[in-house]
Protein backbone atom coordinates (compact mmCIF):
# COMPACT_ATOMS: atom_id res chain seq x y z
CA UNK A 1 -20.71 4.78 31.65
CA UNK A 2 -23.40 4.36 33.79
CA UNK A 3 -22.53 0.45 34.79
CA UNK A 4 -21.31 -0.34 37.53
CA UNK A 5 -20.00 -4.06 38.04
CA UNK A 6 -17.43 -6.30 39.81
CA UNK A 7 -16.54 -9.46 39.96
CA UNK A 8 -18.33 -10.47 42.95
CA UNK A 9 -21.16 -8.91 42.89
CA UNK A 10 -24.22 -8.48 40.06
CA UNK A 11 -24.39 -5.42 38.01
CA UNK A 12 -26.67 -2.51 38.82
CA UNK A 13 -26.85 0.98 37.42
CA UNK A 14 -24.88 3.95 39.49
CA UNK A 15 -27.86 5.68 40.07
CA UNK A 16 -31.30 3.37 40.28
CA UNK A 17 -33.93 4.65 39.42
CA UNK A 18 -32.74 8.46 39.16
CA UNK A 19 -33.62 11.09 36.11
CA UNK A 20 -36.09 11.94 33.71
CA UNK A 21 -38.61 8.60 32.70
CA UNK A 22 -36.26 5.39 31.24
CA UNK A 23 -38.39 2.60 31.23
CA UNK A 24 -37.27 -1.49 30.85
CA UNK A 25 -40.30 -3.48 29.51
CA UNK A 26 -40.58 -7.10 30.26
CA UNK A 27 -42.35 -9.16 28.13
CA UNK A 28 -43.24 -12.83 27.82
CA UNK A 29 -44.37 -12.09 23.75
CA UNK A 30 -42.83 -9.01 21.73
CA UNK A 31 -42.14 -10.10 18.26
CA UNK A 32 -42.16 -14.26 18.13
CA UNK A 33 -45.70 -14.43 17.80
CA UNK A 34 -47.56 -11.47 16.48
CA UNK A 35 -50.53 -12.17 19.20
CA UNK A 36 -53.08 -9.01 21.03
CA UNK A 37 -50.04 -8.80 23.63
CA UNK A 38 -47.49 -8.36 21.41
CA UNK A 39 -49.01 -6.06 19.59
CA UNK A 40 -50.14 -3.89 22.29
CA UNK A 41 -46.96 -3.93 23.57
CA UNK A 42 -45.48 -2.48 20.42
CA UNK A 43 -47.67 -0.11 19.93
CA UNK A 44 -46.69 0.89 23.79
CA UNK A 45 -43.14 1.24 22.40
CA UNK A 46 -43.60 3.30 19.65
CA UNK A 47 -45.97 5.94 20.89
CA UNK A 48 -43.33 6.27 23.84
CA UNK A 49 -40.81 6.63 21.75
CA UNK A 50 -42.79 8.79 19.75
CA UNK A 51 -42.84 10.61 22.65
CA UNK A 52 -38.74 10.90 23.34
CA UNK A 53 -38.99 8.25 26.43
CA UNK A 54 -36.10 6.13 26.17
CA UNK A 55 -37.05 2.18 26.34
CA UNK A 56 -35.54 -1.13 26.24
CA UNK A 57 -37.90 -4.40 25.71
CA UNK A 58 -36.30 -7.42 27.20
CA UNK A 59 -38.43 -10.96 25.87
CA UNK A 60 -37.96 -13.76 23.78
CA UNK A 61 -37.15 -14.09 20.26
CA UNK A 62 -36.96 -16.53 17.21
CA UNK A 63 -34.96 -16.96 14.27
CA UNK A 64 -37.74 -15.66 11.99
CA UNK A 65 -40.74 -13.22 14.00
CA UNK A 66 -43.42 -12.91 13.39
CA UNK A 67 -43.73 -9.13 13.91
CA UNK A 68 -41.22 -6.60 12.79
CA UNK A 69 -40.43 -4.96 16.55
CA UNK A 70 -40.24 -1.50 17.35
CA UNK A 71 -37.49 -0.06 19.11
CA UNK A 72 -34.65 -2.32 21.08
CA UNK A 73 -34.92 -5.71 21.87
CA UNK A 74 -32.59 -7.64 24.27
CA UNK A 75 -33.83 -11.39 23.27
CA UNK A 76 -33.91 -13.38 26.55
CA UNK A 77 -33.15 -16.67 26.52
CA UNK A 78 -36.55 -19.11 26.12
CA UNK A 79 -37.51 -22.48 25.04
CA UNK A 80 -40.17 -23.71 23.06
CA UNK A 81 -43.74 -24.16 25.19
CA UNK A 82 -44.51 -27.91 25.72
CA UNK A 83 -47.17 -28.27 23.44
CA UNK A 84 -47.51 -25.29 21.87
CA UNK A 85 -44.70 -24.63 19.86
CA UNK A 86 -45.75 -20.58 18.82
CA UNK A 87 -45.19 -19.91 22.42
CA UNK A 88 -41.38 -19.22 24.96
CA UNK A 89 -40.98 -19.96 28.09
CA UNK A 90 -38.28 -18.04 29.28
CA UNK A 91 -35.73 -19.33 31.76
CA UNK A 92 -32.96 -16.46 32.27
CA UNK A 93 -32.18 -13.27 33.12
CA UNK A 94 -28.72 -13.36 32.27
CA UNK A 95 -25.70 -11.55 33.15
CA UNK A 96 -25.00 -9.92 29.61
CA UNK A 97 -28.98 -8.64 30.01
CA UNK A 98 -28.70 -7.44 33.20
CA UNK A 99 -25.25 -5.59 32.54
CA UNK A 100 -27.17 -4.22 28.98
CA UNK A 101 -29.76 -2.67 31.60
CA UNK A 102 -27.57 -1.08 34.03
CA UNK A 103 -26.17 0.61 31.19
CA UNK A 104 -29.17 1.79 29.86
CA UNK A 105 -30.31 2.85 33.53
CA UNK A 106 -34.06 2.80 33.81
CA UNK A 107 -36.17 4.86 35.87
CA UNK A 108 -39.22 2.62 35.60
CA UNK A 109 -39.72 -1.39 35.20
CA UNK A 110 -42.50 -2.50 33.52
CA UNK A 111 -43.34 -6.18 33.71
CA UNK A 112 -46.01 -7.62 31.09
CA UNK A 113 -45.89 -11.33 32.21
CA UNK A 114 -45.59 -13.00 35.31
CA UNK A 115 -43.50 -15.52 33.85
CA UNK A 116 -40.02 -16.63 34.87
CA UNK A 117 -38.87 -13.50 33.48
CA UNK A 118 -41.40 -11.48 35.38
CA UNK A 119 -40.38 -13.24 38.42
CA UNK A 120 -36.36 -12.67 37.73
CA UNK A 121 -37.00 -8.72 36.51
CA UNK A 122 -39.34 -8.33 39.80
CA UNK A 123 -36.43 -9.33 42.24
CA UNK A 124 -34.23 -7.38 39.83
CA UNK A 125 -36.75 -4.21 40.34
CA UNK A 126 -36.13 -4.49 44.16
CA UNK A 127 -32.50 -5.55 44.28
CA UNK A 128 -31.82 -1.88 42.20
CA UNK A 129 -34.55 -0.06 44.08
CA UNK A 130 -36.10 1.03 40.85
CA UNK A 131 -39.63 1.62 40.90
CA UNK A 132 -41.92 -1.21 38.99
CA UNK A 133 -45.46 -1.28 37.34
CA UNK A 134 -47.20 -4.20 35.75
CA UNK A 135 -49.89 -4.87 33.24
CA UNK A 136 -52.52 -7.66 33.00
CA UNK A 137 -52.80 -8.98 29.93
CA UNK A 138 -54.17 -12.80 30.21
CA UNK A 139 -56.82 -14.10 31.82
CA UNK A 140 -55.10 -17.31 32.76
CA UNK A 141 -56.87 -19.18 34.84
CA UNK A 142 -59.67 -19.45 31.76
CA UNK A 143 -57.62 -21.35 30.09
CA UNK A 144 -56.84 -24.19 32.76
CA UNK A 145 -60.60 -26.28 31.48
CA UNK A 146 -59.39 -26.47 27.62
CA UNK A 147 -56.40 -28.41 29.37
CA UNK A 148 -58.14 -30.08 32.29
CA UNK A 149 -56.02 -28.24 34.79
CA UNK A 150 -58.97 -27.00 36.73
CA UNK A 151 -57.53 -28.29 40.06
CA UNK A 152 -54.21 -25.53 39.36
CA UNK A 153 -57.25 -22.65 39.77
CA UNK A 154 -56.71 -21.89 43.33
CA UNK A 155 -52.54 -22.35 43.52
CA UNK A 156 -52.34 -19.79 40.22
CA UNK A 157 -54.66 -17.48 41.61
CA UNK A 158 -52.62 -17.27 44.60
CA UNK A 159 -49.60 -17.01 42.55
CA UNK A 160 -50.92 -14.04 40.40
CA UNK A 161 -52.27 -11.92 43.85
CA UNK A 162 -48.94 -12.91 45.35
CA UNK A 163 -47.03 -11.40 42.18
CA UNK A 164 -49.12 -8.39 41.54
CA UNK A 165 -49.69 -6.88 45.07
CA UNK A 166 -45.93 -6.02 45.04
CA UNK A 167 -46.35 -3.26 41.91
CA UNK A 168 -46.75 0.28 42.74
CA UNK A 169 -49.71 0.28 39.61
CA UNK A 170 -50.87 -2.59 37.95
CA UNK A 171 -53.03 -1.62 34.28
CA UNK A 172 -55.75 -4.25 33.70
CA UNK A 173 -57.60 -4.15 30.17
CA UNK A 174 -60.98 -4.15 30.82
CA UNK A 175 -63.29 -2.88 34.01
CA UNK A 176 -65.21 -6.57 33.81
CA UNK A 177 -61.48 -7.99 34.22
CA UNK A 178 -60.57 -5.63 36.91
CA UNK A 179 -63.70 -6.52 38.88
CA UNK A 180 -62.21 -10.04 39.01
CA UNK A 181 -58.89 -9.40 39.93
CA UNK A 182 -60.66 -7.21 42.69
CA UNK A 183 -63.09 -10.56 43.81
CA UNK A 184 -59.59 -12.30 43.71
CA UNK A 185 -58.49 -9.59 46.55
CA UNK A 186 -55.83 -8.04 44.36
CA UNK A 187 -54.87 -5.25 46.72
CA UNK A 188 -52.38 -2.96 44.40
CA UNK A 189 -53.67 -0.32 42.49
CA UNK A 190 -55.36 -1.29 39.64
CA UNK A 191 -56.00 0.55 36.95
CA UNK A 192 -57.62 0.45 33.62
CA UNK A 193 -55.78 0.25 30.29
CA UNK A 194 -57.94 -0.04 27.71
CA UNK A 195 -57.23 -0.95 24.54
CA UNK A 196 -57.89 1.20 21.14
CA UNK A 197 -58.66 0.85 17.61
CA UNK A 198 -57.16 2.20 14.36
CA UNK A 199 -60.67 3.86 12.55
CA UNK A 200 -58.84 4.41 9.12
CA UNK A 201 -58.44 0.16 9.26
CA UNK A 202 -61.66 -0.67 10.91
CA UNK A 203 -64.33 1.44 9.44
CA UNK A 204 -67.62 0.92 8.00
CA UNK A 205 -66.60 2.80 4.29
CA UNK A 206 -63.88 -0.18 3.70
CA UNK A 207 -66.65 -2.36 2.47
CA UNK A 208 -65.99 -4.26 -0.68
CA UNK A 209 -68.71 -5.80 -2.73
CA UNK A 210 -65.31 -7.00 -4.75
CA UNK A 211 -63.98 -8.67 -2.35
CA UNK A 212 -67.57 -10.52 -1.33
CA UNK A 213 -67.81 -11.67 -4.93
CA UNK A 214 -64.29 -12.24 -5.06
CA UNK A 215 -65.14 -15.27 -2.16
CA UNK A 216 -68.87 -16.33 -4.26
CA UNK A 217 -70.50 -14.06 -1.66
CA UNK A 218 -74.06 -12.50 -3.19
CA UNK A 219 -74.72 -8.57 -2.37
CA UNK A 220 -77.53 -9.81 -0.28
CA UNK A 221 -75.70 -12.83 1.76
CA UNK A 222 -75.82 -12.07 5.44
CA UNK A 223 -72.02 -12.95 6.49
CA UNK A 224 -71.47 -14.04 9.58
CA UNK A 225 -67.72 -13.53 10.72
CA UNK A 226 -64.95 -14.52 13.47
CA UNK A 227 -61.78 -13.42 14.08
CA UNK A 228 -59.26 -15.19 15.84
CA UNK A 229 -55.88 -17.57 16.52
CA UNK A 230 -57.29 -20.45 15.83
CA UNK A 231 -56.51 -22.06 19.10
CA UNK A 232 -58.99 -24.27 20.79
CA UNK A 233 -59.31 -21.90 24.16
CA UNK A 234 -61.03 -19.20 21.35
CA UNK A 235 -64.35 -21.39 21.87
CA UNK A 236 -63.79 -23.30 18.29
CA UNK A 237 -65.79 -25.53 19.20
CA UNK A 238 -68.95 -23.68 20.30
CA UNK A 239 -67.80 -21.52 17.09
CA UNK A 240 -67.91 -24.51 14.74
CA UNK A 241 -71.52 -26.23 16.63
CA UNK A 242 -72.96 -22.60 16.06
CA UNK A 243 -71.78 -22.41 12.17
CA UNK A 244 -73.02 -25.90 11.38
CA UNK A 245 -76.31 -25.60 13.63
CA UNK A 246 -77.50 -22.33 11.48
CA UNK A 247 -76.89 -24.58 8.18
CA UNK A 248 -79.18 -27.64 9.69
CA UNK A 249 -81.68 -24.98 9.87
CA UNK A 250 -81.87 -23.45 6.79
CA UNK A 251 -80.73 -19.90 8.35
CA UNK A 252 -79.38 -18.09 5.33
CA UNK A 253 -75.97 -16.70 5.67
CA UNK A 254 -72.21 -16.77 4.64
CA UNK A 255 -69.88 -17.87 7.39
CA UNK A 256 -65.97 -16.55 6.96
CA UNK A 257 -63.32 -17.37 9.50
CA UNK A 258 -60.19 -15.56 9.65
CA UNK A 259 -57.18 -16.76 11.75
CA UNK A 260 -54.82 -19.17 11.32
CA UNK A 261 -53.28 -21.68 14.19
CA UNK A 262 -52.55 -25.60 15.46
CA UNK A 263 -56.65 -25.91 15.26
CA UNK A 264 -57.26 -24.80 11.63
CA UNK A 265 -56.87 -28.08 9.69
CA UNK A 266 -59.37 -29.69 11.76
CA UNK A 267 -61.95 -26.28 12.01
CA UNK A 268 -61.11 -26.82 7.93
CA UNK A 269 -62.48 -30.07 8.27
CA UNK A 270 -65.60 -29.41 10.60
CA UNK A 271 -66.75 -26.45 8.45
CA UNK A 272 -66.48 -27.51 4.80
CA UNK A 273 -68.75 -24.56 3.53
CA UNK A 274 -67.10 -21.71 5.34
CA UNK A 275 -64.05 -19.94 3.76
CA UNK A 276 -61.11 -19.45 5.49
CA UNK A 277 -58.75 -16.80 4.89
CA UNK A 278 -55.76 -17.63 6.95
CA UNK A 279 -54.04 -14.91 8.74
CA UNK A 280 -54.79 -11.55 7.45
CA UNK A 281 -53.64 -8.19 8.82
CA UNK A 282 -53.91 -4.03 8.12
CA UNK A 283 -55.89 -3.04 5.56
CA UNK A 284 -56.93 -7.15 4.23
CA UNK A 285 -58.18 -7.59 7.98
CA UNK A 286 -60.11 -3.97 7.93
CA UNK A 287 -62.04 -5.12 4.13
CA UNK A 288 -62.82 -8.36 6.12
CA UNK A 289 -64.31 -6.86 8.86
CA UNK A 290 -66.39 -3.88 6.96
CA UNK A 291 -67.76 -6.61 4.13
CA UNK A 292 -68.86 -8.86 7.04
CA UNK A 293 -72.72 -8.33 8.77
CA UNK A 294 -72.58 -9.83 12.46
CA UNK A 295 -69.47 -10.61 14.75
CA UNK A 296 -69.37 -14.05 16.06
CA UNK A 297 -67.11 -14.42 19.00
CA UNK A 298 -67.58 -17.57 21.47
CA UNK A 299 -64.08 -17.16 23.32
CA UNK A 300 -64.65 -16.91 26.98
CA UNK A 301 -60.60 -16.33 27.61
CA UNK A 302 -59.89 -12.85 26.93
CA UNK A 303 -58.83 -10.57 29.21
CA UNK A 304 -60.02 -7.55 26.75
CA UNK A 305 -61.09 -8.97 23.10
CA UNK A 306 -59.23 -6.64 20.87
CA UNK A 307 -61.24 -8.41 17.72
CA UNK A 308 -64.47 -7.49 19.38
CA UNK A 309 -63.41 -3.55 19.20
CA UNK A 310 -62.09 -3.97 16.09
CA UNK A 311 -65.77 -5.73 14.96
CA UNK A 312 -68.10 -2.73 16.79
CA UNK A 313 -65.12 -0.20 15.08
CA UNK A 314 -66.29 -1.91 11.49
CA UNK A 315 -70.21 -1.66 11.93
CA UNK A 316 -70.96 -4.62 13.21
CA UNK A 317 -73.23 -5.84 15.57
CA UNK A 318 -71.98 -9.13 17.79
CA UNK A 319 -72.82 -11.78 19.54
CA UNK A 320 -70.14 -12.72 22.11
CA UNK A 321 -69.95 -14.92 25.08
CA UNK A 322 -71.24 -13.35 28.20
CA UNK A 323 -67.04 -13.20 29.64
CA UNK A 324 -64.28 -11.23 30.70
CA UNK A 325 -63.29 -8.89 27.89
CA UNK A 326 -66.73 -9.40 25.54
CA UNK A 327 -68.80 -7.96 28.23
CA UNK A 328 -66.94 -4.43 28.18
CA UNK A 329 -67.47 -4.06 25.32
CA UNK A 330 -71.03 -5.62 24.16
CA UNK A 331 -74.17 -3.84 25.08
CA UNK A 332 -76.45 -6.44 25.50
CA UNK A 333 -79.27 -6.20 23.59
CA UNK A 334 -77.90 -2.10 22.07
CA UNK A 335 -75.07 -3.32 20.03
CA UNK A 336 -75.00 -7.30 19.98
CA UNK A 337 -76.20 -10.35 22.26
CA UNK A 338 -73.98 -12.01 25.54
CA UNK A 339 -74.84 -15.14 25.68
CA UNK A 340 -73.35 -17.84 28.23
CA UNK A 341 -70.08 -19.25 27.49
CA UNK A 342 -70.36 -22.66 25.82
CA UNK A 343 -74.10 -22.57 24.98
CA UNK A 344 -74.67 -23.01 21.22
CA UNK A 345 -78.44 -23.04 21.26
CA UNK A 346 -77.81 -19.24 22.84
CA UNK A 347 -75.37 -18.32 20.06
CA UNK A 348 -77.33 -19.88 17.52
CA UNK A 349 -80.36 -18.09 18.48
CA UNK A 350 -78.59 -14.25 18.63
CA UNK A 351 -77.10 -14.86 15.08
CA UNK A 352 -80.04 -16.42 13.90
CA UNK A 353 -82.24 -13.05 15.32
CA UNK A 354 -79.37 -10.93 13.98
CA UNK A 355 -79.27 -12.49 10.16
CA UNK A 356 -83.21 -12.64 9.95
CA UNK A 357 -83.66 -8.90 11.09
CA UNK A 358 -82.16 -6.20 8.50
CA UNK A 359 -83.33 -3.44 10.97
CA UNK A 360 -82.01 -4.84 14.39
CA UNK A 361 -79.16 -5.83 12.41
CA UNK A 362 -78.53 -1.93 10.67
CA UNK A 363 -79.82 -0.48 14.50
CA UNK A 364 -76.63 -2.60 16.28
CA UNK A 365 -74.45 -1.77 14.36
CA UNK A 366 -74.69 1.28 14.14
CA UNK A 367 -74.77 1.85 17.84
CA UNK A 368 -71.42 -0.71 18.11
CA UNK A 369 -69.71 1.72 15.77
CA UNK A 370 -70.81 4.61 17.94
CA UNK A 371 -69.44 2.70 21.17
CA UNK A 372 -65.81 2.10 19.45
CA UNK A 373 -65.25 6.30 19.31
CA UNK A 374 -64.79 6.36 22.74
CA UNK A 375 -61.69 3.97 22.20
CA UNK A 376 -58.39 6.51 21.01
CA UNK A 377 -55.38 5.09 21.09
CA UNK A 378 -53.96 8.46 21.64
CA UNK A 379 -55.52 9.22 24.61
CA UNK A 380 -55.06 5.50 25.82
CA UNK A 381 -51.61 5.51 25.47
CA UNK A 382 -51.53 9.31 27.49
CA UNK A 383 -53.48 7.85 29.95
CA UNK A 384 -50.61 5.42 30.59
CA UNK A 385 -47.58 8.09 29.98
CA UNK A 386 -49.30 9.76 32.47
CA UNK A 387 -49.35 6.40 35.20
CA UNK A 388 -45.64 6.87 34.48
CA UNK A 389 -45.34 9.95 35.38
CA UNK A 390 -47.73 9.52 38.72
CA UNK A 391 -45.18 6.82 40.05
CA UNK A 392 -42.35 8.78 39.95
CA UNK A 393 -43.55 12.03 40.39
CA UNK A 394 -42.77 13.37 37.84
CA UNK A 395 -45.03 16.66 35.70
CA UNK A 396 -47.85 15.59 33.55
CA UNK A 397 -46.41 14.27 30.00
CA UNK A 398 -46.83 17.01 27.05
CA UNK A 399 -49.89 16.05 24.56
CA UNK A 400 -48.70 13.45 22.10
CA UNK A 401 -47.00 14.06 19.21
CA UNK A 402 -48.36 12.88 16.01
CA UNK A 403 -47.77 9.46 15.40
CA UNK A 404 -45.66 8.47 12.31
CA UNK A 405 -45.18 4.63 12.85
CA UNK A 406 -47.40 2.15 11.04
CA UNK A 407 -50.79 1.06 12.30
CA UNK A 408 -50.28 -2.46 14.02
CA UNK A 409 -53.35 -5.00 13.75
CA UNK A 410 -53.64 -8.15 16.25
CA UNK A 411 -53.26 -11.45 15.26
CA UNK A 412 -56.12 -13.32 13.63
């Protein structure tokens, strides 16, 4: 047994941070709430498990998930989010976890959130002398003007470069994010981890005149879609002043709304003409997608935008809000419109150009779906094995094995 513990004195592993690549994820979402980071972070698991490196997830649980986890979960104790009831805040990194870790010995901590937890598994990192990377999932201080927390900006910001600038690597979703974090004088070393796309799900050829029909869709409707938690920091509200704009105007189109989330009785309420599909996943999401015509996406909080991959991965062209995340992947004017956050006359205007123009519309898309083959997850996920392997030295990884989990999809 690798453990090594007394009574006076916390447990640590007999050899920190020694051997072949063991690595401890900490996570502030892993299976309670099947959201982008959750999902990402399970698909992490799997392909490096896939891959015969050894890990152990330590993050909060519930009674009933919402995602069936991969691999080993240590549930850390949490409490409900004031609030916002979907989300844990977690408070401890207790004994029994930390005695669970020394026995499993890691070679490599990776922290997701900078949480409590974060916090507690970054002193833990340095008490064992183990090596630690981080990711950046969240752009958090976008959120602080759907709560009117603006006056927090400058105390989290210097919270966040306090927290990050002690990881060896820090992996940051999107090159528009990581130019922020870089204005923000975030001196570690940053690097991107993009996100991919599954292109058996999200492809053009799942298409379904059925299920239009199915939802009193015509062939010829222009549907206009979004894709999201239905959460008020998504932009619901420029979403639903967008939707019912285009109606006052006679612009003829289909609107669909997939998600489900505290906000969807009252986006229910606001948009009486659009149908809403609740949360949909795999192959139901992928139909949705393909039997849609333009991407509307007016969330100026993402750190990434998984849904807007998965849209340009479908055939579709977009129109996003000029933000973190959206702007990585939107060629303005090539594959969709970026249009300022917040400004429904802009939105209004690039869906009303995209539903009116069957050429534009066909010339987009086609050049979205183009952009979304140069997102693998494969290679993605190798990219990261191989950040691993950089921080401790260790020989480039062998060339992934073929995947034989299950595709995961992000929460809508």
């Amino acid at each position: 047994m690798s453990v090594s513990v007394s009574q006076n004195s916390s447990p640590s592993p007999a050899q920190s941070g020694k051997g072949p690549l063991r690595v401890a994820l900490f996570a502030g979402a892993y299976n309670h709430v099947a959201d982008g980071v959750a999902l990402t972070l399970n698909r992490l698991v799997a392909y490096l498990e896939e891959q015969g490196v050894p890990v152990l997830v330590v993050a909060p649980t519930i009674d009933q998930p919402a995602v069936d986890h991969v691999g080993r979960l240590l549930p850390a104790p949490s409490i409900a989010a004031p609030g916002r009831s979907d989300y844990r805040l977690t408070y401890s990194l207790s004994r029994e976890i930390q005695e669970e870790l020394a026995r499993f010995n890691p070679t490599l901590i990776h922290i997701a959130t900078p949480d409590i937890l974060g916090f507690q598994a970054l002193r833990l990192s340095k008490r064992w002398g183990i090596p630690r990377v981080a990711s950046y999932h969240t752009h958090f201080t976008s959120y602080l003007k759907y709560y009117r927390l603006q006056m927090l900006e400058p105390i989290i910001w210097a919270y966040l470069r306090w927290f990050y600038n002690q990881f060896r690597q820090v992996y940051v979703p999107s090159s528009s994010m990581l130019e922020v974090l870089e204005e923000k004088n975030f001196t570690a070393d940053l690097r991107l981890w993009r996100r991919g796309v599954n292109t058996e799900i999200f492809n053009p050829q799942n298409r379904s005149l059925e299920w239009r029909r199915s939802h009193g869709i015509a062939d010829d409707d222009v549907v206009v879609t979004f894709v999201s938690r239905l959460v008020w920091e998504k932009g619901l509200n420029t979403l639903s002043e967008t939707l019912r704009t285009l109606e006052r105007h006679g612009v003829p189109h289909r609107s669909v709304v997939v998600g489900d989330g505290p906000a969807a009785a009252e986006m229910r309420a606001r948009l009486p003409r659009t149908i809403f599909t609740g949360y949909l996943g795999g192959e139901e999401l992928g139909r949705v997608y393909a039997s849609s015509d333009v991407f509307l996406f007016p969330s100026d909080t993402e750190a990434f935008g998984n849904v807007v991959l998965e849209a340009a991965a479908s055939g579709l062209p977009a129109v996003c809000a000029e933000a973190t995340g959206s702007s990585s992947l939107v060629s303005h004017g090539e594959t969709g419109f970026l249009v300022p956050a917040g400004n429904t006359p802009a939105f209004v205007e690039g869906v009303r150009t995209l539903v009116e123009d069957d050429a534009l519309r066909t010339a987009f898309g086609e050049a979205a779906l183009q952009l979304s083959k140069a997102f693998r997850w494969p290679r993605i996920m190798r990219g990261l094995h191989a950040c691993y392997h950089d921080v401790l030295n260790l020989p480039e990884p062998e060339p992934p094995q073929t995947a034989s989990r299950p595709a995961l999809s992000v929460d809508h």
